[in-house]
Protein backbone atom coordinates (compact mmCIF):
# COMPACT_ATOMS: atom_id res chain seq x y z
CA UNK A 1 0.00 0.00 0.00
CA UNK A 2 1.56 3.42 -1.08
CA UNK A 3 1.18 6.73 0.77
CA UNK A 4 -1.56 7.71 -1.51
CA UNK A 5 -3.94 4.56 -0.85
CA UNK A 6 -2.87 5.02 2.73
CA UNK A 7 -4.23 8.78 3.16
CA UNK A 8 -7.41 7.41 1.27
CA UNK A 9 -7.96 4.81 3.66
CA UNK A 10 -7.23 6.93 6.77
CA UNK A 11 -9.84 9.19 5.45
CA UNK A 12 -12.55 7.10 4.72
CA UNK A 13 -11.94 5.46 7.87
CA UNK A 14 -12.87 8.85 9.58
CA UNK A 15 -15.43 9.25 7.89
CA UNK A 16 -16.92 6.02 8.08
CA UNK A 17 -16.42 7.29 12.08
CA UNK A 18 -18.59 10.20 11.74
CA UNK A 19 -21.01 8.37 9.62
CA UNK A 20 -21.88 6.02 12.22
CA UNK A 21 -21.41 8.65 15.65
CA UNK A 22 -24.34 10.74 13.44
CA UNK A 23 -26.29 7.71 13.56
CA UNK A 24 -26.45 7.17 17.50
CA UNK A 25 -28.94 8.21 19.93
CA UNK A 26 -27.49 11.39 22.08
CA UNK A 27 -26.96 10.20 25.48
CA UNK A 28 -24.34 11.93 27.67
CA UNK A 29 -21.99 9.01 28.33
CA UNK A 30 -22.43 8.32 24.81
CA UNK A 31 -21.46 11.92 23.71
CA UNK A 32 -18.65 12.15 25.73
CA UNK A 33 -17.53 8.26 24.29
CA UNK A 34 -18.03 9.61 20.50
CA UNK A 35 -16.74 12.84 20.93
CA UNK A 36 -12.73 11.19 21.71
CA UNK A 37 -13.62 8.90 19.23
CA UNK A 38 -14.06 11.43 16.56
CA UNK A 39 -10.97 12.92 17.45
CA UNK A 40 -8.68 10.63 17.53
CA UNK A 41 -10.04 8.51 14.55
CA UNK A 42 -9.87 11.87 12.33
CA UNK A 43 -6.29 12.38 13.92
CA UNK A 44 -5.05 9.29 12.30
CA UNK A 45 -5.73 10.76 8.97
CA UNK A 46 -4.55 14.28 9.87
CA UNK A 47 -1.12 12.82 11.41
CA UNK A 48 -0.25 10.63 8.73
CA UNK A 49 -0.80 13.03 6.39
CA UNK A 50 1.61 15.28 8.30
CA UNK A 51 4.20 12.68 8.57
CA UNK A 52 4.50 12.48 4.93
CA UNK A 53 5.67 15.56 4.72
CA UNK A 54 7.81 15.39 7.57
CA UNK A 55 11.40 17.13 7.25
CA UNK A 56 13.32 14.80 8.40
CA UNK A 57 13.43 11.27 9.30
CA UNK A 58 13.01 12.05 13.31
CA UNK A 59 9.96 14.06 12.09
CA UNK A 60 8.54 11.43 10.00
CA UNK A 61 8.67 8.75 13.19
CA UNK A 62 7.30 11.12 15.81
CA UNK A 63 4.47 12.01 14.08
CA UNK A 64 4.34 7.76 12.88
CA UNK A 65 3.92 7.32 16.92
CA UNK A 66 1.44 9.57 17.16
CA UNK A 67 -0.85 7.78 14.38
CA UNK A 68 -0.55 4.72 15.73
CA UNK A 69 -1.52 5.84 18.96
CA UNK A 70 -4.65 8.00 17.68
CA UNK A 71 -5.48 4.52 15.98
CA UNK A 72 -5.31 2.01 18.97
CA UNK A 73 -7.10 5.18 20.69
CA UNK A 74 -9.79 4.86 18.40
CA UNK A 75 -10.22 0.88 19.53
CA UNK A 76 -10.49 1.78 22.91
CA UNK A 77 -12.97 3.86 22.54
CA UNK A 78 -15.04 1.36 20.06
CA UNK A 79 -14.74 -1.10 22.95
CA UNK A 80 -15.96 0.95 25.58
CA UNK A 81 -19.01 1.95 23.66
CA UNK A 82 -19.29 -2.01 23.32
CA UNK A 83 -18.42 -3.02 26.07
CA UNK A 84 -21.21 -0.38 28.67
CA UNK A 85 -23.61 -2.22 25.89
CA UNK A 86 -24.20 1.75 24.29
CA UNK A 87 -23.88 0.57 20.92
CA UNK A 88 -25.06 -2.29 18.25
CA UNK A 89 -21.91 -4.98 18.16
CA UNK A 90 -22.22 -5.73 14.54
CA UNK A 91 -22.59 -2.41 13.69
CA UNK A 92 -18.40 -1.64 15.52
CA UNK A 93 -17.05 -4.46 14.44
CA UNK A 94 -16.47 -3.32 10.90
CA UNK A 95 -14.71 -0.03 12.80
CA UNK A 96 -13.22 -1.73 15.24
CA UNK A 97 -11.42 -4.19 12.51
CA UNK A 98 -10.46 -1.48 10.71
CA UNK A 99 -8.77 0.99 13.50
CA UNK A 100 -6.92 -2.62 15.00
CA UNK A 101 -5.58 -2.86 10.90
CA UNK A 102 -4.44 1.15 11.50
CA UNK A 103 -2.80 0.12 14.17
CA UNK A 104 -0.83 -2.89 13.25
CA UNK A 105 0.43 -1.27 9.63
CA UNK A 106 1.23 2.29 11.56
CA UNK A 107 3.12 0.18 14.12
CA UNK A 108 5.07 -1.87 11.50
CA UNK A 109 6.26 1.62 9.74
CA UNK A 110 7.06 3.16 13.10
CA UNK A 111 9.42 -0.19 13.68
CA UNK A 112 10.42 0.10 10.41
CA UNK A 113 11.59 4.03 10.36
CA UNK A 114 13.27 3.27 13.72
CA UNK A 115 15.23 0.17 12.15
CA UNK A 116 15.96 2.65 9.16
CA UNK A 117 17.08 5.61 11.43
CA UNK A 118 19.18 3.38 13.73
CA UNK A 119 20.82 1.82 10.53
CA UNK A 120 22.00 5.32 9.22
CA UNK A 121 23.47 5.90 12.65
CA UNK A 122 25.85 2.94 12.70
C-alpha cells in the first residue's frame, strides 16, 4: 500500500467514524464516548498526512507514533461503547477491525523508520 492509498484509507476510515457517531442516539456518556472517538479517529488521517511531509526522518517517526496511537485510541474507545452495551456490536465491528488494521500497519512503519534511522546511525 503506497502513501496515496494510505491517506485514502485513513480518510474514509474517519469518515466512516462520523457516519456512524451521526447515527447514535445522544446520550451523555455516549457523547462524551463519541466525541474522543471522533478525534482521535480523524487524527489518524490528519497525522499521517503530516508525517508524509515530515522534514526529516526524526519528524517522520514522531508524528508515525502519534498515528498509531490516535489509531489504537480509536479501539479503545469502540470497545468501551461495546463493552457499557451503548452501541449495536455488529454495527463496531467493521470499525473496530479497521482501526486494530491502522494500528498494526502504523506500528510496522514506526518499527520500520526506527530500524531505518538506527541503521544510518551505525
Amino acid at each position: 500500500m503506497d502513501k496515496v492509498e494510505l491517506k485514502q484509507r485513513t480518510q474514509r476510515f474517519a469518515i466512516d467514524v462520523i457516519k456512524f457517531v451521526e447515527n447514535l442516539p445522544s446520550k451523555r456518556s455516549l457523547n462524551v464516548l463519541t466525541n474522543q472517538l471522533l478525534r482521535c479517529s480523524s487524527s489518524v488521517g490528519a497525522n499521517y498526512r503530516s508525517a508524509c511531509r515530515g522534514k526529516s526522518s526524526a519528524a517522520f517517526i514522531n508524528k508515525i507514533v502519534i498515528v498509531e496511537e490516535e489509531a489504537d485510541e480509536s479501539v479503545y474507545w469502540l470497545e468501551l461503547m461495546e463493552g457499557a452495551d451503548l452501541v449495536n456490536s455488529n454495527e463496531i465491528c467493521v470499525l473496530k477491525k479497521e482501526a486494530n488494521e491502522l494500528t498494526a500497519i502504523f506500528t510496522a512503519i514506526a518499527k520500520t523508520a526506527k530500524a531505518n534511522q538506527r541503521s544510518k546511525k551505525s
